[in-house]
Protein backbone atom coordinates (compact mmCIF):
# COMPACT_ATOMS: atom_id res chain seq x y z
CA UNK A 1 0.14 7.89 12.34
CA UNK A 2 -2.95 9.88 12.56
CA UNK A 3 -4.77 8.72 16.07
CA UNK A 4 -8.20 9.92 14.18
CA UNK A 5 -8.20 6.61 11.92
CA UNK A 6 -10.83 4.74 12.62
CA UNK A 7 -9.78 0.50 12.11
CA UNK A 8 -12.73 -1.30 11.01
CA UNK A 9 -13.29 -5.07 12.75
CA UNK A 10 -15.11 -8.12 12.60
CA UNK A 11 -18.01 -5.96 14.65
CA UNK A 12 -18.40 -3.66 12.59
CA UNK A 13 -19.25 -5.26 9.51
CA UNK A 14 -21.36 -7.74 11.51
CA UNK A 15 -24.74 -8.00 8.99
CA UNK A 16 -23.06 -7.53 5.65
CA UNK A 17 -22.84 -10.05 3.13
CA UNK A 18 -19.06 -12.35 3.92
CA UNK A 19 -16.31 -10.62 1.71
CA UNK A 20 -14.68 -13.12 -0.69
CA UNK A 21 -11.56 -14.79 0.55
CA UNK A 22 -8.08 -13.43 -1.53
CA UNK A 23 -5.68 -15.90 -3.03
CA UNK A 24 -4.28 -15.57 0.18
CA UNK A 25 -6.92 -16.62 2.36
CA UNK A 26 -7.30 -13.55 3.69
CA UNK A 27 -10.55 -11.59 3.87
CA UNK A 28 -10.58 -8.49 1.18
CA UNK A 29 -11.99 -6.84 4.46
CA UNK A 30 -8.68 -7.02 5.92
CA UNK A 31 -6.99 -6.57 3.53
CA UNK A 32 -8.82 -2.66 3.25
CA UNK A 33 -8.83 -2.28 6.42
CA UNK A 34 -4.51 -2.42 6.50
CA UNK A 35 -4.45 -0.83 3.43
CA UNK A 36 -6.84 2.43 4.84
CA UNK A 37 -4.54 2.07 7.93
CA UNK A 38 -0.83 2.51 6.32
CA UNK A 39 -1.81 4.30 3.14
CA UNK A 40 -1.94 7.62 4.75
CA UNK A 41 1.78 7.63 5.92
CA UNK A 42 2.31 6.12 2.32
CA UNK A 43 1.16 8.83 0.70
CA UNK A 44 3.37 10.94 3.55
CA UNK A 45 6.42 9.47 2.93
CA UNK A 46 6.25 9.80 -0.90
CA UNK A 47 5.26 13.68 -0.44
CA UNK A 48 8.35 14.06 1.57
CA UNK A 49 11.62 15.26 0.66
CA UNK A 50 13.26 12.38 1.42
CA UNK A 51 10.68 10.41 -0.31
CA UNK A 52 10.96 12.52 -3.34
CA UNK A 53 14.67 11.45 -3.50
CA UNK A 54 14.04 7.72 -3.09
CA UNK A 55 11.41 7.46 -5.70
CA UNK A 56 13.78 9.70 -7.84
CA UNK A 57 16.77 7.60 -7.28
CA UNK A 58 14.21 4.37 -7.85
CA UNK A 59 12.96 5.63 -10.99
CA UNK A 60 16.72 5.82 -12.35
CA UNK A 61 18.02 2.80 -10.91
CA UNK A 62 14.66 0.77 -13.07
CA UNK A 63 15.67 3.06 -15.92
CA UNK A 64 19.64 1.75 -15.96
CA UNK A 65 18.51 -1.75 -15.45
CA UNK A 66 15.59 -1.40 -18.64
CA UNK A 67 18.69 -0.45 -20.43
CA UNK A 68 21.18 -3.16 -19.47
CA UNK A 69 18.55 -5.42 -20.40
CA UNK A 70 18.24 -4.41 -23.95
CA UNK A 71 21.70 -4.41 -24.43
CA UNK A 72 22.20 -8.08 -23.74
């Protein structure tokens, strides 16, 4: 992970209007804050090779199971 990522807290949001709970009781602040935290190395991951191949591979496993399905 990049060590320039800045997490945002409770602090730092201290003065803005409350963020509406999820349907999971969590804050949506949270929430963004995990998701600006791990979507980097997402996005990493899928622009590797290996990535690349498991998205591939992915992608033809949903296509083989669309099928199967249709032929039932």
């Amino acid at each position: 992970m990049a060590a320039n990522r800045k997490v945002i807290n409770k602090e730092d949001l201290k003065g803005l209007p409350p963020s509406p709970e999820t349907k999971s009781g969590v804050p949506k602040y949270e929430l963004e804050s995990l998701a600006r935290t791990f979507l980097p190395d997402i996005i990493a991951f899928y622009e590797s090779e290996e990535g690349q191949r498991r998205f591939s591979e992915w992608k033809q496993e949903q296509e083989r199971t669309k099928r199967q399905g249709k032929n039932k």
